[in-house]
N, C-alpha and C. Protein backbone atom coordinates (compact mmCIF):
# COMPACT_ATOMS: atom_id res chain seq x y z
N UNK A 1 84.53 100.44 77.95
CA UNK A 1 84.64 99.03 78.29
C UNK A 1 85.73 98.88 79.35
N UNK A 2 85.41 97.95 80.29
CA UNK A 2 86.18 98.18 81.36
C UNK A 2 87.16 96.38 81.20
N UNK A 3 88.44 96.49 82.12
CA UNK A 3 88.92 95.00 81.49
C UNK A 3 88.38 94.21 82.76
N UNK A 4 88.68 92.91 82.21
CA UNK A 4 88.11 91.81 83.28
C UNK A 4 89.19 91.71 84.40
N UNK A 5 88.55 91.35 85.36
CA UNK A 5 89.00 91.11 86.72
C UNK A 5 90.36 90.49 86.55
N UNK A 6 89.68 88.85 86.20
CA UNK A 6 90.34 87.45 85.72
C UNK A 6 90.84 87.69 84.19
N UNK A 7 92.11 86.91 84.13
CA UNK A 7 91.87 86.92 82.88
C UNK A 7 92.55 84.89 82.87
N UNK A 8 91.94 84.36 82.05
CA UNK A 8 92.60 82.61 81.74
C UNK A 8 93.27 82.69 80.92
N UNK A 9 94.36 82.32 81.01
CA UNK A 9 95.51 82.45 79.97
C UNK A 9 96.11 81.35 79.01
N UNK A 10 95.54 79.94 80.30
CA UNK A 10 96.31 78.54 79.65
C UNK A 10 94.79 77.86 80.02
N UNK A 11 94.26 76.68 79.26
CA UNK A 11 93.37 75.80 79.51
C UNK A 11 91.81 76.33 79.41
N UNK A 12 90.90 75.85 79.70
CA UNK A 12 89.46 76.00 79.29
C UNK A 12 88.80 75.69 80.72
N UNK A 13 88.63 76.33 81.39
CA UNK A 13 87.52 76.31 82.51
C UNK A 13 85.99 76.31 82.35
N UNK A 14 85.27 75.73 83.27
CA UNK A 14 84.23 75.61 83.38
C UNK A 14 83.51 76.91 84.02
N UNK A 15 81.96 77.09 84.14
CA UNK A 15 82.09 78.29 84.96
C UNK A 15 81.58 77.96 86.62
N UNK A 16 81.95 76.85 87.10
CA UNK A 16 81.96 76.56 88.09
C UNK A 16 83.29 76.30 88.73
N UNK A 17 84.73 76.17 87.79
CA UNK A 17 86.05 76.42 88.29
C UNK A 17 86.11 78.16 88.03
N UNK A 18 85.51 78.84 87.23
CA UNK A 18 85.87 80.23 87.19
C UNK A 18 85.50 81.01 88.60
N UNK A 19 84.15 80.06 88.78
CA UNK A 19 83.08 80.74 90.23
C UNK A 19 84.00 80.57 91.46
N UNK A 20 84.72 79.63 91.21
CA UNK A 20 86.10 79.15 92.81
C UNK A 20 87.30 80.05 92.57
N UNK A 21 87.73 80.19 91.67
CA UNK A 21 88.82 80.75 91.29
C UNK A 21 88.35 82.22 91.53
N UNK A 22 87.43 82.59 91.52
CA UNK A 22 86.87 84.22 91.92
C UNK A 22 86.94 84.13 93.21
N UNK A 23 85.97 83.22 93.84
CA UNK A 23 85.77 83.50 95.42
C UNK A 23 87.35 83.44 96.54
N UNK A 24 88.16 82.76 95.67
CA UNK A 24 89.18 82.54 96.26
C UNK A 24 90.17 83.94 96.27
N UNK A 25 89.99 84.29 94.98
CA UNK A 25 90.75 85.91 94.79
C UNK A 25 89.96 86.70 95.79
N UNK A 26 88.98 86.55 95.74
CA UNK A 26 87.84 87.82 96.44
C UNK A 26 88.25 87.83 97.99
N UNK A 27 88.35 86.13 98.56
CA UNK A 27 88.28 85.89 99.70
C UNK A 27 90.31 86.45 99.90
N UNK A 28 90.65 86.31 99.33
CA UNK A 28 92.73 86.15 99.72
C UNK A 28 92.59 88.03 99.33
N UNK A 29 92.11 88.68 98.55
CA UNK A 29 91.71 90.41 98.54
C UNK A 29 91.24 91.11 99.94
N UNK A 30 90.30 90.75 100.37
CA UNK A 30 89.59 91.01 101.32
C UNK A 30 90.42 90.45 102.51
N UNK A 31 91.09 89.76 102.31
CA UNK A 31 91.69 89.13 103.86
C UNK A 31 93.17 90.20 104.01
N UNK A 32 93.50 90.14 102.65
CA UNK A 32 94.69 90.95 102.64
C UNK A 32 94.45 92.72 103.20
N UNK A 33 93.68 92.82 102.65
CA UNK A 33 93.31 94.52 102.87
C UNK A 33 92.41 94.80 104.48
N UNK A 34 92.39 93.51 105.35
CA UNK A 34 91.36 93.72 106.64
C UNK A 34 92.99 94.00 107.35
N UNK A 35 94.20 93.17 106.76
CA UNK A 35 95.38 93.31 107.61
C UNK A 35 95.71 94.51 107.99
N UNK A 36 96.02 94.91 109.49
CA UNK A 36 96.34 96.78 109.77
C UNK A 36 98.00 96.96 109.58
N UNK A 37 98.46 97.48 108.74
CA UNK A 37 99.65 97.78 108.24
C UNK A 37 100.21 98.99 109.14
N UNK A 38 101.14 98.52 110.16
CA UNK A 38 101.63 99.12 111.53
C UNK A 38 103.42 99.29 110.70
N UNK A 39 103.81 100.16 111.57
CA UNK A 39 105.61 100.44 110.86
C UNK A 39 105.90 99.35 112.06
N UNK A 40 106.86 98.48 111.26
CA UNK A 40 108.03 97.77 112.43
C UNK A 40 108.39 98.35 113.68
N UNK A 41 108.21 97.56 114.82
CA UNK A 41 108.93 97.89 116.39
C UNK A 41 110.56 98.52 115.59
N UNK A 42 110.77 99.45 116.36
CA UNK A 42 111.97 100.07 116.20
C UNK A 42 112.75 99.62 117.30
N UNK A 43 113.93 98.82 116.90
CA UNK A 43 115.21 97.81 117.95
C UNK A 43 115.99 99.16 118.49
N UNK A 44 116.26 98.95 119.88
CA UNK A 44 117.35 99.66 120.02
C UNK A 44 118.59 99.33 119.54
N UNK A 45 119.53 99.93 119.61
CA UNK A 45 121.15 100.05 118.97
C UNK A 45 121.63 98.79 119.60
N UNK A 46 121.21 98.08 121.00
CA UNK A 46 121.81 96.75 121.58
C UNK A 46 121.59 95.89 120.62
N UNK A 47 119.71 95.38 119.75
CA UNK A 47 120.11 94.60 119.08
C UNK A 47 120.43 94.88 117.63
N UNK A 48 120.74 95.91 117.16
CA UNK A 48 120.87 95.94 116.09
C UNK A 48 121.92 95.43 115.27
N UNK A 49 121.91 94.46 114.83
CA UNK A 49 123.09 93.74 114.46
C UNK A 49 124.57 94.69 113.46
N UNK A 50 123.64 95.49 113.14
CA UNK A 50 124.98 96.62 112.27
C UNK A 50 126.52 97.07 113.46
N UNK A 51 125.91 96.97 114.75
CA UNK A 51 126.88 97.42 115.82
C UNK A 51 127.58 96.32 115.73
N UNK A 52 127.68 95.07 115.66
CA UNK A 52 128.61 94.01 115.60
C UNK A 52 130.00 94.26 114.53
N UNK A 53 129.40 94.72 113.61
CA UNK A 53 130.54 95.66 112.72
C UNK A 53 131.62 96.30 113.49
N UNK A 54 132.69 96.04 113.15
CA UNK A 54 133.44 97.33 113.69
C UNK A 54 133.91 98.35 112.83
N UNK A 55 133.72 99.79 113.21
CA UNK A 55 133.65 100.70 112.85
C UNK A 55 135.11 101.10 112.10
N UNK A 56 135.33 102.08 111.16
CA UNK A 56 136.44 102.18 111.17
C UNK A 56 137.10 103.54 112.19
N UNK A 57 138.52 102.94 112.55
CA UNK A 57 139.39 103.83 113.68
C UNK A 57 139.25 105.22 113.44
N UNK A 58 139.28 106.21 113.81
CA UNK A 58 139.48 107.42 113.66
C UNK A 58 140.34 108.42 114.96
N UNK A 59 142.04 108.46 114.73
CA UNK A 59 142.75 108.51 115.31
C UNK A 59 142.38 110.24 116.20
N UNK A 60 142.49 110.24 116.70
CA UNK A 60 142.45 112.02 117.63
C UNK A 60 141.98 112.54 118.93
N UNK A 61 142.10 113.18 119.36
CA UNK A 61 141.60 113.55 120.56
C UNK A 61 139.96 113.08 120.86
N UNK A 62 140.01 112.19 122.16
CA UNK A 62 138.60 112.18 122.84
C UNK A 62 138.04 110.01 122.30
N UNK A 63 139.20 110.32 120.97
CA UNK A 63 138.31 108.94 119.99
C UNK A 63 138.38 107.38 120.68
N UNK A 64 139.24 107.40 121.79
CA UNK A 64 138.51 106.22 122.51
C UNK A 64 137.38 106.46 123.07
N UNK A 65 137.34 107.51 123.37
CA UNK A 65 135.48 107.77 124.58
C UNK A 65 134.39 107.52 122.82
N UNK A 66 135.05 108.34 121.79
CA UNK A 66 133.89 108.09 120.64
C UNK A 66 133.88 106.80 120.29
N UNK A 67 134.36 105.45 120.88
CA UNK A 67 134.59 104.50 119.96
C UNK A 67 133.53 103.21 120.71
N UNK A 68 133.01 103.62 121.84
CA UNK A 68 132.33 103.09 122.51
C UNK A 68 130.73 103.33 123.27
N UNK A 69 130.98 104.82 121.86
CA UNK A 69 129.10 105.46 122.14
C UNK A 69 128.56 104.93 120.55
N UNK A 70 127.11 104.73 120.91
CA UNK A 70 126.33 104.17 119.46
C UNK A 70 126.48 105.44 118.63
N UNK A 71 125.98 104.63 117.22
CA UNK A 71 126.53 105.79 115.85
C UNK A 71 125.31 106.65 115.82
């Protein structure tokens, strides 16, 4: 036995609100799964808002030239 799709949890439907309440799942299923699921544009380091942070200091040779290249 396999379980039902739907299940009604509160109230008594008709089977002409059950027949809408399907097509509507079926139709918001199908619309969802036609969407092409692409990875996010990758921002360069200009806008990435984490660079607005300032980093912490790290005192030593060269560390002003390091303090002004991306992480």
């Amino acid at each position: 036995m396999t379980e039902p799709l739907l299940r009604v949890v509160r109230g008594n439907p008709d089977e002409f609100e059950l027949a809408a309440l399907t097509a509507v799942v079926a139709a918001a299923a199908s619309t969802w799964a036609a969407v092409p699921r692409e990875k996010p544009a990758r921002t360069s380091w200009w806008g990435d808002r984490s660079m607005a942070v300032r980093r912490p200091l790290h005192p030593g040779e060269g560390a002003w030239r390091a303090s002004a290249l991306p992480r």
